[in-house]
Protein backbone atom coordinates (compact mmCIF):
# COMPACT_ATOMS: atom_id res chain seq x y z
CA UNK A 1 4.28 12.24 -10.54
CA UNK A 2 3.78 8.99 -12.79
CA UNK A 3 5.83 7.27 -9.93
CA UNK A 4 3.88 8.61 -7.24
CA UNK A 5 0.58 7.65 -9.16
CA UNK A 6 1.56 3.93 -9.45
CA UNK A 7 2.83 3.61 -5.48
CA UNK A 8 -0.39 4.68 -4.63
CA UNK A 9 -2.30 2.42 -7.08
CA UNK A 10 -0.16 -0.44 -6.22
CA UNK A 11 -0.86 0.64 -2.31
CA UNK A 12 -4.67 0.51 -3.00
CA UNK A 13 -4.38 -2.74 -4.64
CA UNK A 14 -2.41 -5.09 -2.01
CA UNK A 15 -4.55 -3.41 0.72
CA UNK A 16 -7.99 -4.46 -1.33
CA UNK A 17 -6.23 -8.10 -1.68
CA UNK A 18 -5.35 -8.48 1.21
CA UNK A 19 -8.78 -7.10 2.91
CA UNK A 20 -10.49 -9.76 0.85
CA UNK A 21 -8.21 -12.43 2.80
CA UNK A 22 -8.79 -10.47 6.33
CA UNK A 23 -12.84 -10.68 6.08
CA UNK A 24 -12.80 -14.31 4.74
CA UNK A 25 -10.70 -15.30 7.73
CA UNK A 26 -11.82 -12.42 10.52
CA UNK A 27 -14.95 -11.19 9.14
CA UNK A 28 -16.43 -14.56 7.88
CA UNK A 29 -17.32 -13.14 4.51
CA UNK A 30 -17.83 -15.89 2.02
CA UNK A 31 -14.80 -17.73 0.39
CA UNK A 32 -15.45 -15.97 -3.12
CA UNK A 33 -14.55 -12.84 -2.02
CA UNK A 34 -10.50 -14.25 -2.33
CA UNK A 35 -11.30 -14.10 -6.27
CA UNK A 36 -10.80 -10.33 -7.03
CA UNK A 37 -8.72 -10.37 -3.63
CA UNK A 38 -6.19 -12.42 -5.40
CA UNK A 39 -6.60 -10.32 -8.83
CA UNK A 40 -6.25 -7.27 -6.71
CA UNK A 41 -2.94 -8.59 -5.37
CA UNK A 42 -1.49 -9.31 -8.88
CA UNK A 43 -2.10 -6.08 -9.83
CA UNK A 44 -0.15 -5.24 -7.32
CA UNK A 45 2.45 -6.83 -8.09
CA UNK A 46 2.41 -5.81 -11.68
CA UNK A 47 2.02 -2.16 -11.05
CA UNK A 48 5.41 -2.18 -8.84
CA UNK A 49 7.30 -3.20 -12.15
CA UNK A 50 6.10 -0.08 -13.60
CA UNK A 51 7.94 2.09 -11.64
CA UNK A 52 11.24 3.42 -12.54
CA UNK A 53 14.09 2.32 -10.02
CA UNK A 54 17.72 0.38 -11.01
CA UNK A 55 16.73 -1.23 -8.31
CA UNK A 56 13.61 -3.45 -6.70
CA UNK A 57 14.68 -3.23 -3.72
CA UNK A 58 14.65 0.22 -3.63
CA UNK A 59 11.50 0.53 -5.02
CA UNK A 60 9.85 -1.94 -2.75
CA UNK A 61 11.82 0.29 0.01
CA UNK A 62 10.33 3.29 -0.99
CA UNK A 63 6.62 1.65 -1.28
CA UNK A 64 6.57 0.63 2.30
CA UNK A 65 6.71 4.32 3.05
CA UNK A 66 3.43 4.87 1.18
CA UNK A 67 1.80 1.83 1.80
CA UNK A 68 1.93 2.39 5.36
CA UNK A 69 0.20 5.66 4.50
CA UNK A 70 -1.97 4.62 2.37
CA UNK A 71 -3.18 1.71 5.06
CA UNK A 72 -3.71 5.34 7.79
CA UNK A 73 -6.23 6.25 5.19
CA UNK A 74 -8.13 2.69 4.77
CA UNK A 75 -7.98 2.42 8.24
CA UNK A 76 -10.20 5.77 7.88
CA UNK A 77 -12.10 5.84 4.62
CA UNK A 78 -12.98 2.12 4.65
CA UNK A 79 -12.75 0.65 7.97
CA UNK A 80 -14.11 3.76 9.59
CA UNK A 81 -11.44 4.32 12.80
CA UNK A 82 -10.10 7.89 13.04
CA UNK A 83 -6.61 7.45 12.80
CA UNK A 84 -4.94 9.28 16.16
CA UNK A 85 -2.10 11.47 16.60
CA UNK A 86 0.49 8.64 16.85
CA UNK A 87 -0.90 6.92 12.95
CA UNK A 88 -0.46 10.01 11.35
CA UNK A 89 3.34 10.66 12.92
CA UNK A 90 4.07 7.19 11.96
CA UNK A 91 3.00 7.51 8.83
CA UNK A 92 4.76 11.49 8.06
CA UNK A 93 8.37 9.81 9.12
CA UNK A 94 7.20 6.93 6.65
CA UNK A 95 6.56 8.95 3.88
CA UNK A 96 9.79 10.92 4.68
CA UNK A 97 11.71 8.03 4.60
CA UNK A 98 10.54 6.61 1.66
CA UNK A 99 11.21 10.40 -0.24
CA UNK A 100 14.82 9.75 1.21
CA UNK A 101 15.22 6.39 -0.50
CA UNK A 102 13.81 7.00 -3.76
CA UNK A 103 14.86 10.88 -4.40
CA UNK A 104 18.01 10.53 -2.65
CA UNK A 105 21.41 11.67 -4.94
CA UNK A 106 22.95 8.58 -6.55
């Protein structure tokens, strides 16, 4: 559970930091808005050292699979699009596939 907890924290954080860079440079939001973009991001990165794995790589692996799934939701909760039929199956085999990766017998 503690695992799961930080993927998704560390999910919410690079998608906040890297929002802040996507309405400076699409959005035309003002250039301060990189400032907690950028602390958002090294959260990120910090939380991903948290997380129990012999491996980074396989913990980075197994991220993608939530991050992608996590992003499905901001595309809903924040940016307001529906995600369709097609974002939701990509994001199920994601999540699958990142279970298989970190859960997997070593």
């Amino acid at each position: 559970m503690r695992t799961a907890l930080i993927f998704i924290g560390a999910a919410i954080a690079e998608i906040v930091g890297c929002f802040a860079f996507w309405a400076w440079l699409r959005l035309g939001k003002p250039v301060w808005i990189l400032l907690p973009g950028i602390a958002s991001l090294i959260l990120f990165a910090w939380l991903l050292t948290l997380v129990e794995s012999e491996a980074a790589g396989r913990a980075y692996a197994t991220y993608g699979g939530i991050y992608i799934a996590m992003s499905v939701l901001w595309l809903w909760f924040a940016e307001g699009f529906r995600p369709d039929r097609w974002d939701i199956a990509g994001a199920a085999i994601c999540l699958v596939g990142a279970a298989v990766i970190i859960a997997g017998p070593r």
